[in-house]
PDB file of N, CA and C in Angstrom:
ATOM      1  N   UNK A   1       0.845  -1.183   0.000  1.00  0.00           N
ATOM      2  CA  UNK A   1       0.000   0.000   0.000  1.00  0.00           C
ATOM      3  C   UNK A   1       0.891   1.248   0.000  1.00  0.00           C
ATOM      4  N   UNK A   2       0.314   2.523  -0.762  1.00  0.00           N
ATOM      5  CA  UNK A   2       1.366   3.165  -1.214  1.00  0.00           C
ATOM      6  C   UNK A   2       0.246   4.445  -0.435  1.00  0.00           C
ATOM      7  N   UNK A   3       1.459   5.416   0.717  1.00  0.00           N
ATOM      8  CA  UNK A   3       1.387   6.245   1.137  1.00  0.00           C
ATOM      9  C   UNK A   3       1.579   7.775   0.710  1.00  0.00           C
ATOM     10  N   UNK A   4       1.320   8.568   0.866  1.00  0.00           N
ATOM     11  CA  UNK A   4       1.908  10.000   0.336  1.00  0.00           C
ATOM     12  C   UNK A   4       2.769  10.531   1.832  1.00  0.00           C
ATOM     13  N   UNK A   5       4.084  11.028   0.997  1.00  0.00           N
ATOM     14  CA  UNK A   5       4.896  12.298   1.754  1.00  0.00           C
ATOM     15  C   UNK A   5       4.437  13.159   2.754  1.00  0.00           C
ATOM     16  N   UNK A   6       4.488  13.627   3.795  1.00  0.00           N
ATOM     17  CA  UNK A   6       3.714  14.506   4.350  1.00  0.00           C
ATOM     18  C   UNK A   6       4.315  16.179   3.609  1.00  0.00           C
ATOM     19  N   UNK A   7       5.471  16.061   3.011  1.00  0.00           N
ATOM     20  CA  UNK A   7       5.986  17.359   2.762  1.00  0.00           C
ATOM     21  C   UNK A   7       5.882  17.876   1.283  1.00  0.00           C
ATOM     22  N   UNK A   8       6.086  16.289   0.768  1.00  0.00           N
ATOM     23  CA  UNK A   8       6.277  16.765  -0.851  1.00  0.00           C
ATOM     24  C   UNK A   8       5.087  16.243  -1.534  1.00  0.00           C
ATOM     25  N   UNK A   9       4.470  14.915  -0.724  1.00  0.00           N
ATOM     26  CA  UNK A   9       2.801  14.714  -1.062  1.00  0.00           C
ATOM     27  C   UNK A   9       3.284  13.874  -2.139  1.00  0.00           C
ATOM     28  N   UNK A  10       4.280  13.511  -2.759  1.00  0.00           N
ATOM     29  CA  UNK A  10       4.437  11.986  -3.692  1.00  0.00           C
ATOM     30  C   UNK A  10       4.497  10.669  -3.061  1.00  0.00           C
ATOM     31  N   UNK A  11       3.775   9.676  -3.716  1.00  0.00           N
ATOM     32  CA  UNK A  11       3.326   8.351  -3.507  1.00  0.00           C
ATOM     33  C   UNK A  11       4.750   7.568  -2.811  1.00  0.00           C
ATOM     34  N   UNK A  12       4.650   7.362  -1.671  1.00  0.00           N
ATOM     35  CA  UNK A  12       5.718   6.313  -1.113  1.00  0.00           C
ATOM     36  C   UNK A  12       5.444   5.325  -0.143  1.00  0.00           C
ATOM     37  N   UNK A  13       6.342   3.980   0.151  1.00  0.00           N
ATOM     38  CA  UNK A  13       6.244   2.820   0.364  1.00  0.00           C
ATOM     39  C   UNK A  13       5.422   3.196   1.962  1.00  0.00           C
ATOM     40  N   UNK A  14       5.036   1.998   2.256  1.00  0.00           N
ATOM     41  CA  UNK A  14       4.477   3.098   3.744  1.00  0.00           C
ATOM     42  C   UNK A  14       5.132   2.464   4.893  1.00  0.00           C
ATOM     43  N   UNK A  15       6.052   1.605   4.783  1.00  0.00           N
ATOM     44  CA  UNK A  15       7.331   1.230   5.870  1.00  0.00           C
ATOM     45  C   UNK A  15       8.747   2.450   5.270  1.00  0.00           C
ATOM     46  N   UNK A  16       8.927   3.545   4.679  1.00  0.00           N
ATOM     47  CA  UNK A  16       9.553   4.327   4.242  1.00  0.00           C
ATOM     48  C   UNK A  16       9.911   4.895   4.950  1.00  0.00           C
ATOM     49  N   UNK A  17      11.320   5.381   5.556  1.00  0.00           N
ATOM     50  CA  UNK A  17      11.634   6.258   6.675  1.00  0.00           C
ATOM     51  C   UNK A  17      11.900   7.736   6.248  1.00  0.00           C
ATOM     52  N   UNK A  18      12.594   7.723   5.201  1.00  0.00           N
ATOM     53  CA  UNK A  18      13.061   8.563   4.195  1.00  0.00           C
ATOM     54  C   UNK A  18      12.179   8.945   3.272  1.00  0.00           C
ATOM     55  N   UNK A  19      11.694  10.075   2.635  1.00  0.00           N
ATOM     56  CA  UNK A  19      11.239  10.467   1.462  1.00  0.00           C
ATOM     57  C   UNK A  19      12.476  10.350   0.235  1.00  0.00           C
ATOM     58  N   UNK A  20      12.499   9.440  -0.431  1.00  0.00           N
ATOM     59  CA  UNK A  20      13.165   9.427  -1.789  1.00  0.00           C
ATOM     60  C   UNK A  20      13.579  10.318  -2.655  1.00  0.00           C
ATOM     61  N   UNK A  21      12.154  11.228  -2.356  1.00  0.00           N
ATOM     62  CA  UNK A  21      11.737  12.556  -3.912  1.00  0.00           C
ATOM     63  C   UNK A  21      12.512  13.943  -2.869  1.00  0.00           C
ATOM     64  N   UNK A  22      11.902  13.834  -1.542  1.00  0.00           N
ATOM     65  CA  UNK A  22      12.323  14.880  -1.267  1.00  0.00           C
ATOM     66  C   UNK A  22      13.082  14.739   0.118  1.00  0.00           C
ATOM     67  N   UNK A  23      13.349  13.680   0.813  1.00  0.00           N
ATOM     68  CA  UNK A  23      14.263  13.648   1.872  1.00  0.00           C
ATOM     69  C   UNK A  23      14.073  13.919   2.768  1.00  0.00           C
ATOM     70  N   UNK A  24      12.654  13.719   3.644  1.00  0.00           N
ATOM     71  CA  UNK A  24      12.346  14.473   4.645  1.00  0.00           C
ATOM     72  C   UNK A  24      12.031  13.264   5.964  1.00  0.00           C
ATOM     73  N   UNK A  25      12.377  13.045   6.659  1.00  0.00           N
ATOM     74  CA  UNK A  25      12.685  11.485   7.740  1.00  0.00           C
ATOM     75  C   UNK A  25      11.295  11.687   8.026  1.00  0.00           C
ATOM     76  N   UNK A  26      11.176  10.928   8.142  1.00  0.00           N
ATOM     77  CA  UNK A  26       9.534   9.972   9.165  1.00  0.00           C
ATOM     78  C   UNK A  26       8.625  10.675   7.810  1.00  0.00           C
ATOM     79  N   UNK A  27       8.496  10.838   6.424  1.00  0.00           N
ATOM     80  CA  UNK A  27       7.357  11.559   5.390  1.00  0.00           C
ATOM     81  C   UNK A  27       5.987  11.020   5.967  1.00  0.00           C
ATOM     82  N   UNK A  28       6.037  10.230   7.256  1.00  0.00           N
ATOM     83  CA  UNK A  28       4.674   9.534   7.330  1.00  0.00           C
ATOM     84  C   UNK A  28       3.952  10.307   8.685  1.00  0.00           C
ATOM     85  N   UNK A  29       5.239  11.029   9.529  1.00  0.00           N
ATOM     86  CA  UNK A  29       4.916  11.854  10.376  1.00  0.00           C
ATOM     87  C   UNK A  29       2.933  12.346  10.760  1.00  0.00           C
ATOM     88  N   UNK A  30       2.715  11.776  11.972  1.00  0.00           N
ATOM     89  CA  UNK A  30       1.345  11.810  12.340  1.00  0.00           C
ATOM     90  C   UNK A  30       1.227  13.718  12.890  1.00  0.00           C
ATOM     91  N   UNK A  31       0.532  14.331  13.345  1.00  0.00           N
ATOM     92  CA  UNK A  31       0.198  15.600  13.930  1.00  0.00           C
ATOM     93  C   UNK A  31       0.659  15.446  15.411  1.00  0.00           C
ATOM     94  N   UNK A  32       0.519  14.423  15.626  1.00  0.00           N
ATOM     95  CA  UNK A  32       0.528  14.430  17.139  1.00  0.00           C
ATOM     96  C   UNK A  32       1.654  13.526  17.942  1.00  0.00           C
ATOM     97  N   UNK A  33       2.326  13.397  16.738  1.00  0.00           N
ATOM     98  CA  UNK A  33       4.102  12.965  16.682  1.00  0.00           C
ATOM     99  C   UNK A  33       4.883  13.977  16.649  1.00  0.00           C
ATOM    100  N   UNK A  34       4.355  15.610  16.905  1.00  0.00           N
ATOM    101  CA  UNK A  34       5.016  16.409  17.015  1.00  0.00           C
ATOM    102  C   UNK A  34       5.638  16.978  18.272  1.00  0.00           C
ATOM    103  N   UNK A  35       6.581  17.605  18.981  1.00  0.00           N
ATOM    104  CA  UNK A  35       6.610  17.349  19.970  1.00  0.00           C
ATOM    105  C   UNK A  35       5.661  19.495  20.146  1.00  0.00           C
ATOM    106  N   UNK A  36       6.146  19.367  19.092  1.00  0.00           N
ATOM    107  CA  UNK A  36       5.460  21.157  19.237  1.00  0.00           C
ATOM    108  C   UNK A  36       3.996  21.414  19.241  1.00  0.00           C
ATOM    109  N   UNK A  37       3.469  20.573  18.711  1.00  0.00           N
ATOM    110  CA  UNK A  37       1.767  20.320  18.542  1.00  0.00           C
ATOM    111  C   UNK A  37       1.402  19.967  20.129  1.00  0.00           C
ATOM    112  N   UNK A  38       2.359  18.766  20.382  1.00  0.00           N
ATOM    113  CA  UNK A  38       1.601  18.644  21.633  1.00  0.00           C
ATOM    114  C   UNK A  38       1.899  19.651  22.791  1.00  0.00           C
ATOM    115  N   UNK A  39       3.090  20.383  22.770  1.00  0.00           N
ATOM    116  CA  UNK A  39       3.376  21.246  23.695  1.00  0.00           C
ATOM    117  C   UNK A  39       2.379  22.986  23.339  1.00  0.00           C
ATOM    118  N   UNK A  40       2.150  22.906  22.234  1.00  0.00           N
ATOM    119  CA  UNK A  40       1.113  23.933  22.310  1.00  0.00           C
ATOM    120  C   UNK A  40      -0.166  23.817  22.526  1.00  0.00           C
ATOM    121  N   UNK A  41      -0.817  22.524  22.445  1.00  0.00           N
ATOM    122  CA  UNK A  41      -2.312  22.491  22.532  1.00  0.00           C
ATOM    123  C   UNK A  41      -2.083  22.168  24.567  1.00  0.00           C
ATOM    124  N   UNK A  42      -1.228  22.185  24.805  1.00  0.00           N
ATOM    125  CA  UNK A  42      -0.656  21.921  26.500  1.00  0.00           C
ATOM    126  C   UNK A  42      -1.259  23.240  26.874  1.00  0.00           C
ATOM    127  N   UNK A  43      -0.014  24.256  26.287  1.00  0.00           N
ATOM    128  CA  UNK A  43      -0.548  25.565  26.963  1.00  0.00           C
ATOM    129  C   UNK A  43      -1.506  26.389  26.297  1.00  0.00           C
ATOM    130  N   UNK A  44      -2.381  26.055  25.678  1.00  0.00           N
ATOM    131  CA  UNK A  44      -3.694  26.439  25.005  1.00  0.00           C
ATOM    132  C   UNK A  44      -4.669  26.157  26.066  1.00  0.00           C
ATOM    133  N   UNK A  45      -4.800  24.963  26.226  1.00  0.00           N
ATOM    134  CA  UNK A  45      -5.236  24.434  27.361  1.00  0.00           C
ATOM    135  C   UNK A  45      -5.269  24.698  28.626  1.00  0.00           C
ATOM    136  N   UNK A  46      -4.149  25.252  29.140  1.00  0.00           N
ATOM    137  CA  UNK A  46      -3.433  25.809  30.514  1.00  0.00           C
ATOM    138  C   UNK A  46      -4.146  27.412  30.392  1.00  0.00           C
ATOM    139  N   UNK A  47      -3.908  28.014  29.376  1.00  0.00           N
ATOM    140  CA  UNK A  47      -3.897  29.608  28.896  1.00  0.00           C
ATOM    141  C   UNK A  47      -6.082  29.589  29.625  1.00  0.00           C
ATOM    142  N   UNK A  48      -6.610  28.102  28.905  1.00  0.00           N
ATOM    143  CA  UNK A  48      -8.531  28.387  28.819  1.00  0.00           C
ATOM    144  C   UNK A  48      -8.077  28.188  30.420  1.00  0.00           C
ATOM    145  N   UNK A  49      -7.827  27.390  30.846  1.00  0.00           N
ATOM    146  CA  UNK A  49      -7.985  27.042  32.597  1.00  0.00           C
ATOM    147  C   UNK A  49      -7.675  28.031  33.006  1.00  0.00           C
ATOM    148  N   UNK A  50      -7.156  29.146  33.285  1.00  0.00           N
ATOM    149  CA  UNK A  50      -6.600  30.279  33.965  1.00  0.00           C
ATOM    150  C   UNK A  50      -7.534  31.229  33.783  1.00  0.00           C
ATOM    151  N   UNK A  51      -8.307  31.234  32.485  1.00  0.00           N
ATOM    152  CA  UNK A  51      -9.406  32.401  31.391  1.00  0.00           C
ATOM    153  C   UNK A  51     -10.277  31.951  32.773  1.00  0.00           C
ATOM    154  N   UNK A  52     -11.042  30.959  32.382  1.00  0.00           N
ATOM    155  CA  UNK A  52     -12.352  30.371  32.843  1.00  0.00           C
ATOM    156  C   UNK A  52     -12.512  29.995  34.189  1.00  0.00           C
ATOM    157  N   UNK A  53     -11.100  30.088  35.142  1.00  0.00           N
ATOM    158  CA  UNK A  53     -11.136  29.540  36.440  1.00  0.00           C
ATOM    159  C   UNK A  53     -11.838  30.576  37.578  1.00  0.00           C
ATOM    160  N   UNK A  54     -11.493  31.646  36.601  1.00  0.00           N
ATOM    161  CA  UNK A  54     -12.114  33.137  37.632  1.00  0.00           C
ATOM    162  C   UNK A  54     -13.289  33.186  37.619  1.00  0.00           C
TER     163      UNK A  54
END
């Protein structure tokens, strides 16, 4: 089964670590394999609790 890139969006193997076309590690990279996604929806979260606690 043939996956797409997350960066360059061309068709690749879906055990692929590497993008081929464009070289970008993990092209299969999930949203929430980010470590920045999860550290911002953290203090998004933290930011409403502080809004709404008053």
């Amino acid at each position: 089964m043939m996956k797409h890139c997350a960066q360059c969006s061309k068709p690749i193997a879906q055990d692929t670590k590497i993008c081929p076309h464009c070289g970008t590690h993990s092209p299969h990279r999930y949203l929430w394999s980010d470590p920045r996604t999860i550290i911002g929806w953290t203090i998004f979260i933290f930011i409403l609790m502080v809004i709404f606690d008053k």
